[in-house]
C-alpha atoms as a PDB file:
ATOM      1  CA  UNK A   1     -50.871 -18.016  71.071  1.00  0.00           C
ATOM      2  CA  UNK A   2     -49.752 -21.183  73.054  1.00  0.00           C
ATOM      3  CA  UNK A   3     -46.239 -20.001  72.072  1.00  0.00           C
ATOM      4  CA  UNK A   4     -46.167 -16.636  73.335  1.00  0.00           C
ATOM      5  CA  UNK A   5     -47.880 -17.842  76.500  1.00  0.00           C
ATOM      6  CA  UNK A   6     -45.479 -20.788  77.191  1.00  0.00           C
ATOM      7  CA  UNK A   7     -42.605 -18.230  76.435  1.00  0.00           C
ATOM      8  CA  UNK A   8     -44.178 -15.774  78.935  1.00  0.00           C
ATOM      9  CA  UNK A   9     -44.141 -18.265  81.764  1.00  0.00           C
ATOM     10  CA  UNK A  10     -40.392 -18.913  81.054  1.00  0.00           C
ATOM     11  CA  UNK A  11     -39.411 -15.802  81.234  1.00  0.00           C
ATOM     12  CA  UNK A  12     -41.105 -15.012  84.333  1.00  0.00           C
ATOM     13  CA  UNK A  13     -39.876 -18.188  85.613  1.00  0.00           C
ATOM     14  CA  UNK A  14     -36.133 -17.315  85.087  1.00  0.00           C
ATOM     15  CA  UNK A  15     -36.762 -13.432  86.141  1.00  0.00           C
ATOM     16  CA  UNK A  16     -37.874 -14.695  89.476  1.00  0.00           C
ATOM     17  CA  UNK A  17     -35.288 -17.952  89.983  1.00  0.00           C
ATOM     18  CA  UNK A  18     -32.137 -14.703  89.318  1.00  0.00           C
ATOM     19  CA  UNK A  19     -34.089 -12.172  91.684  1.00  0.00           C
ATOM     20  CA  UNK A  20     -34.659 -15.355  94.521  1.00  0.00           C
ATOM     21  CA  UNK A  21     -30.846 -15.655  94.247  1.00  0.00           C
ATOM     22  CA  UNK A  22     -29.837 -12.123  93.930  1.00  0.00           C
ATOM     23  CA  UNK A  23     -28.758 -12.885  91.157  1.00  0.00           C
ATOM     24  CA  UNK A  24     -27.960  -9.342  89.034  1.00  0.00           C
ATOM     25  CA  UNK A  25     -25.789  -8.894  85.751  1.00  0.00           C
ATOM     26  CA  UNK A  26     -23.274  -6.524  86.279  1.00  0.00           C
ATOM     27  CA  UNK A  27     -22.491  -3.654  84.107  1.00  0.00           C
ATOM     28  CA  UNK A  28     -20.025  -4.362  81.065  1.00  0.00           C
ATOM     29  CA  UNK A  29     -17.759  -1.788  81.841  1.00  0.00           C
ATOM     30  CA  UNK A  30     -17.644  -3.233  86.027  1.00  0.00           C
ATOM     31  CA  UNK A  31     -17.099  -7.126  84.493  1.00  0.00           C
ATOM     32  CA  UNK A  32     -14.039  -5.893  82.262  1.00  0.00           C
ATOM     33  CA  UNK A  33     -12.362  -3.130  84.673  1.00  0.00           C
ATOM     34  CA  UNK A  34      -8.855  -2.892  83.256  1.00  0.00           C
ATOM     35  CA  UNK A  35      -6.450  -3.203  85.822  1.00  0.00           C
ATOM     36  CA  UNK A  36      -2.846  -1.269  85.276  1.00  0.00           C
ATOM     37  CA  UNK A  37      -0.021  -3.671  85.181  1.00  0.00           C
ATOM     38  CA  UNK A  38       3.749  -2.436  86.501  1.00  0.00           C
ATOM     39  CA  UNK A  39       4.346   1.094  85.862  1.00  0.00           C
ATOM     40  CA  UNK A  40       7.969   1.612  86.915  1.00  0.00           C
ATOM     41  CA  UNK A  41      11.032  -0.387  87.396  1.00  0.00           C
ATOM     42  CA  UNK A  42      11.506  -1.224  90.871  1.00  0.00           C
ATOM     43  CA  UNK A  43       8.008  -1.147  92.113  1.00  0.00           C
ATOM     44  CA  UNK A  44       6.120  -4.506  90.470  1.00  0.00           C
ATOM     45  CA  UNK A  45       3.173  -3.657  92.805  1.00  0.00           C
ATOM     46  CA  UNK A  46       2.394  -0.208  91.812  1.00  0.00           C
ATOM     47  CA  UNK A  47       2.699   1.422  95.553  1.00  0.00           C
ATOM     48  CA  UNK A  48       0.838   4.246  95.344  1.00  0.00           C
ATOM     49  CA  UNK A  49       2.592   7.561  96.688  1.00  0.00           C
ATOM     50  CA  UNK A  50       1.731   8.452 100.462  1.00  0.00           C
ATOM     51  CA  UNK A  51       2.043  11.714 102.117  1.00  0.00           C
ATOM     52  CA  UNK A  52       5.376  13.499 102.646  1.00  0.00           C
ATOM     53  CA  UNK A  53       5.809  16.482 105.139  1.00  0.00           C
ATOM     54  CA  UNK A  54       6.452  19.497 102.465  1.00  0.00           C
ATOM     55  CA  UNK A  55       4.756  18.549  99.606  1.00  0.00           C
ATOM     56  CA  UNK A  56       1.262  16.568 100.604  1.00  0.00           C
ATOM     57  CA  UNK A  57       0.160  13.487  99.381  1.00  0.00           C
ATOM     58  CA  UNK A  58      -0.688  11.278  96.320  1.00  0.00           C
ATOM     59  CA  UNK A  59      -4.157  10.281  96.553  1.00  0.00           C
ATOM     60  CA  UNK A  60      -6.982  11.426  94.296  1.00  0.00           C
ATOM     61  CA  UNK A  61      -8.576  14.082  95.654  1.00  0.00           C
ATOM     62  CA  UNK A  62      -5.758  15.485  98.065  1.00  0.00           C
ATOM     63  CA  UNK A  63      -5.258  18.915  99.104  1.00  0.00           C
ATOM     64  CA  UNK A  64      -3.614  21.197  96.711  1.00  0.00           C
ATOM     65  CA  UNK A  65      -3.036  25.035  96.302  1.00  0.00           C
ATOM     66  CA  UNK A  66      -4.613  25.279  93.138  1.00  0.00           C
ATOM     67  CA  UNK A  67      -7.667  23.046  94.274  1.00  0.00           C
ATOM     68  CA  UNK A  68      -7.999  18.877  94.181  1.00  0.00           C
ATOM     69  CA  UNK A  69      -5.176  16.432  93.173  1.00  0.00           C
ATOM     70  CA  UNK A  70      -6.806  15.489  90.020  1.00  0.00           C
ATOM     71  CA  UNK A  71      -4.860  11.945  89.445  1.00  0.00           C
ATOM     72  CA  UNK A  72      -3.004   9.070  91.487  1.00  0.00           C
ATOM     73  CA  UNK A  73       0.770   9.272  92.319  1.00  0.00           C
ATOM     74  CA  UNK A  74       3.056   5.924  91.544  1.00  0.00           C
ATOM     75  CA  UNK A  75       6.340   5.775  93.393  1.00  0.00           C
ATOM     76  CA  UNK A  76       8.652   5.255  90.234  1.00  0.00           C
ATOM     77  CA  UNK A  77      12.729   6.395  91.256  1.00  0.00           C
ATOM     78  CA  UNK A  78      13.979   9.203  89.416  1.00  0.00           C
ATOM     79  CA  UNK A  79      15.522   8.118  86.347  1.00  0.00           C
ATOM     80  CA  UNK A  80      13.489   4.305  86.098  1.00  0.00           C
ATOM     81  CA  UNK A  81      12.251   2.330  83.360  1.00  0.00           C
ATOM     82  CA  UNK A  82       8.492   3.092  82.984  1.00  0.00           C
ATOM     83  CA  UNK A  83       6.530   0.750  81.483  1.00  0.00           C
ATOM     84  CA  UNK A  84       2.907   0.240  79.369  1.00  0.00           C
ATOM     85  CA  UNK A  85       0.872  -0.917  82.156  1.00  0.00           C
ATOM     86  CA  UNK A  86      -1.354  -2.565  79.282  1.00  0.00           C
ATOM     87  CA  UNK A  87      -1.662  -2.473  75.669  1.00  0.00           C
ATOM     88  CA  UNK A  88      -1.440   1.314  74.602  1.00  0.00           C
ATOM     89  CA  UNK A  89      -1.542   3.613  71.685  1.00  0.00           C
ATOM     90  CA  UNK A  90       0.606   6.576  72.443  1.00  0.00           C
ATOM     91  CA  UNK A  91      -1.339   9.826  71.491  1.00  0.00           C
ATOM     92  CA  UNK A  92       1.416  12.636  71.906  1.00  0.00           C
ATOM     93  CA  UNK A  93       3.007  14.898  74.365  1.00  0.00           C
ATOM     94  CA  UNK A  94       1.335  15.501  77.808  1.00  0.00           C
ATOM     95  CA  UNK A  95       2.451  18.607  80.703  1.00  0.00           C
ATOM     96  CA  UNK A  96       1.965  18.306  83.630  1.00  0.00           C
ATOM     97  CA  UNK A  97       2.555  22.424  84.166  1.00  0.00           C
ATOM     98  CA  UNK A  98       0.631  25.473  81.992  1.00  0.00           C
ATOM     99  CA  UNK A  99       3.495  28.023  83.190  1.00  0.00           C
ATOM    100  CA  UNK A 100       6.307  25.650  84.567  1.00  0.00           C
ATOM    101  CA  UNK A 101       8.931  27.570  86.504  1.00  0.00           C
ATOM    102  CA  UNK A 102      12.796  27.234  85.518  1.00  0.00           C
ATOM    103  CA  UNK A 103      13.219  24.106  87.888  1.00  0.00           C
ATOM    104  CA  UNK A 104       9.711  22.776  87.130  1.00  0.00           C
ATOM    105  CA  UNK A 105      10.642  22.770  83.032  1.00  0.00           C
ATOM    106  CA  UNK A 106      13.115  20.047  84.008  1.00  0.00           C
ATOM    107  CA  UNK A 107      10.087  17.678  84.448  1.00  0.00           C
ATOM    108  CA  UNK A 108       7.717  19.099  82.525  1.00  0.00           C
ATOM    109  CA  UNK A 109       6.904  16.208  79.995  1.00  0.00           C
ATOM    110  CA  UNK A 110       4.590  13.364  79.796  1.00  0.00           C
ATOM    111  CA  UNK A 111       2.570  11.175  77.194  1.00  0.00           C
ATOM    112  CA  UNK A 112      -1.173  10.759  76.832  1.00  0.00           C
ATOM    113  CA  UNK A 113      -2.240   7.205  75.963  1.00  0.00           C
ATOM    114  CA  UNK A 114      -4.963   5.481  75.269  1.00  0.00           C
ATOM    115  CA  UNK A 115      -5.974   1.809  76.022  1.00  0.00           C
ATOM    116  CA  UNK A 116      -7.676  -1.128  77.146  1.00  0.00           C
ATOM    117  CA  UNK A 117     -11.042   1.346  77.178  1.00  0.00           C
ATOM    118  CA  UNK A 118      -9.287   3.668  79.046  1.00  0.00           C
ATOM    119  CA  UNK A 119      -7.828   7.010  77.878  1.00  0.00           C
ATOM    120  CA  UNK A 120      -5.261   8.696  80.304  1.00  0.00           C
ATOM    121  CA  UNK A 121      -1.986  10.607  80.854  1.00  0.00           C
ATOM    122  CA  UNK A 122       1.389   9.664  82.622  1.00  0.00           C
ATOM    123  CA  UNK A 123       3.441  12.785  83.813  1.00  0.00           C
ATOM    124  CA  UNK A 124       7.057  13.428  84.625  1.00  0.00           C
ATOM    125  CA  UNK A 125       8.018  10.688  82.227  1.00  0.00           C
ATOM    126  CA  UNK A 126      10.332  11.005  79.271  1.00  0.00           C
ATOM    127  CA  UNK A 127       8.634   8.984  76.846  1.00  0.00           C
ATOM    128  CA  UNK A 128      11.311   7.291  74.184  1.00  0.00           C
ATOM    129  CA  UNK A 129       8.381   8.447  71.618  1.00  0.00           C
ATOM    130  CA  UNK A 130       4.841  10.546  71.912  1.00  0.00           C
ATOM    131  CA  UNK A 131       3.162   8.243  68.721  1.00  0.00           C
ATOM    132  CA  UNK A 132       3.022   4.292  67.851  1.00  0.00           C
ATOM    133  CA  UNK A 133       1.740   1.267  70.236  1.00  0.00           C
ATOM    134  CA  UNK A 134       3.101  -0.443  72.861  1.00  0.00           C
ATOM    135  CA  UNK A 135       2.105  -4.103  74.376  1.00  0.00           C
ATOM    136  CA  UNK A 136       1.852  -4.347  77.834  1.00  0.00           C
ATOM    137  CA  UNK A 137       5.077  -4.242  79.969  1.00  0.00           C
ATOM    138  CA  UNK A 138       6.883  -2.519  76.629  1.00  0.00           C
ATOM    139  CA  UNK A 139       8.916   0.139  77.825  1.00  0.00           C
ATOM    140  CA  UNK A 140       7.569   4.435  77.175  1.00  0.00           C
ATOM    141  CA  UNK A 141      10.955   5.770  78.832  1.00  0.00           C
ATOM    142  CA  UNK A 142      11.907   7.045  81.845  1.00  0.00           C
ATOM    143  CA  UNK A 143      11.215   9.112  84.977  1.00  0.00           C
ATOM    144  CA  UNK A 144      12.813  12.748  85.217  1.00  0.00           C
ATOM    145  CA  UNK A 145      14.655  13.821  88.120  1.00  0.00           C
ATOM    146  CA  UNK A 146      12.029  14.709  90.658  1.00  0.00           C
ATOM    147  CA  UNK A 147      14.972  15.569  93.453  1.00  0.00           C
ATOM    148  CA  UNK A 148      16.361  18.152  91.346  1.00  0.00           C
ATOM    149  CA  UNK A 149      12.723  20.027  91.543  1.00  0.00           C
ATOM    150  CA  UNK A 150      10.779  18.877  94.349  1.00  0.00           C
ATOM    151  CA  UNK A 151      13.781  17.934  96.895  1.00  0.00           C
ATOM    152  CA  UNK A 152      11.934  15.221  99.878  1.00  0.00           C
ATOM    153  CA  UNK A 153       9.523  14.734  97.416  1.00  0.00           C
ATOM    154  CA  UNK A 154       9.073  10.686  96.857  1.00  0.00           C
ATOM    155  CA  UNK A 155       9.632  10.349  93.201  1.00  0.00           C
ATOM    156  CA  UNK A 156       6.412   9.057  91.229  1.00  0.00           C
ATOM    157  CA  UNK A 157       4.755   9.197  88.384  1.00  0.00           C
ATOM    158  CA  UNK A 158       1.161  11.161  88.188  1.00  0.00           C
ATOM    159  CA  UNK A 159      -1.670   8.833  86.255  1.00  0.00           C
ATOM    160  CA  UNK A 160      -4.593  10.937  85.640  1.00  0.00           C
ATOM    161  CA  UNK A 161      -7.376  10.008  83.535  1.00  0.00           C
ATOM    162  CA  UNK A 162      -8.313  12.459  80.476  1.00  0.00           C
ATOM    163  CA  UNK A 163     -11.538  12.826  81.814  1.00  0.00           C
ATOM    164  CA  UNK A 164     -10.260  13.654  85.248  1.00  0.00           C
ATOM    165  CA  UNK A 165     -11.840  11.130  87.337  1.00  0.00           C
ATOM    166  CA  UNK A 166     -10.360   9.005  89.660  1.00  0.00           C
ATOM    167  CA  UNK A 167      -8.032   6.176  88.759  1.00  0.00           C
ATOM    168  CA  UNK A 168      -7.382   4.297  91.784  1.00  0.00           C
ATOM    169  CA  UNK A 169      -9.782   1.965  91.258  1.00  0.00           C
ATOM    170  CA  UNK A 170      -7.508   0.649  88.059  1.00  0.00           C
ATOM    171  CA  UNK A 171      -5.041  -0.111  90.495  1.00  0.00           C
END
């Protein structure tokens, strides 16, 4: 009885000395937020696609004709390296387009991967293979030629998570 009464007051004590301090664990999945390493040659930083004139903009969420952008553009130049931003299983082929037009066919290729607790897709890439692993900074392949489709355009790769949520904060 002393036991459980001694252990009682401890646990009271250190329940109030973390709430005096504000003192709050944070969720697993907030302490071990993957970050994405370099996605394409010639852009170390990941610069995330603005807004261009014709074609709209990058960001999660932007305007679209067929509702929401539903991922985050990465400038990557037509024909770059693109790299495994972390560890990464490569789980096959991933389109971007349902019914791609003649010029949109071109482009029409991506990978879905998986990774680092993350599952997600990369689009407009020509992946060197759609199956195997890769360790971070390991190449997938290479961009396709965005100019040839979307002329103006600034070349990127689109990351968008399987679930469809929004990736920016892995960046």
């Amino acid at each position: 009885m002393k036991v459980a009464i001694v252990l009682a007051v401890l646990v009271s004590t250190v329940l109030s000395t973390d709430q005096l301090f504000g003192h709050q664990e944070e969720p697993s999945h907030e302490r071990s937020l993957v970050k994405f390493g370099p996605l394409c040659s010639g852009n170390p930083t990941n610069q995330k696609r603005g807004c261009d004139v014709k074609w709209g903009c990058g960001n999660y969420g932007a305007k679209r004709t067929h509702g929401p952008h539903k991922g985050l553009d990465i400038q990557c130049n037509d024909g770059a390296t693109v790299y495994a931003p972390f560890d990464v299983k490569l789980n096959g082929k991933a389109a971007p387009y349902r019914r791609p037009t003649a010029l949109q066919k071109l482009i029409n290729d991506g990978v879905n991967l998986s990774g680092g607790g993350l599952c997600f897709k990369l689009f407009y890439v020509k992946p060197d293979k759609y199956s195997g692993s890769l360790r971070k900074g390991d190449r997938i392949g290479t961009l396709h030629p965005m100019q040839r489709v979307y002329p103006g355009m600034t070349s990127h790769t689109h990351v968008q998570m399987c679930d469809r949520s929004d990736p920016t904060k892995y960046f």
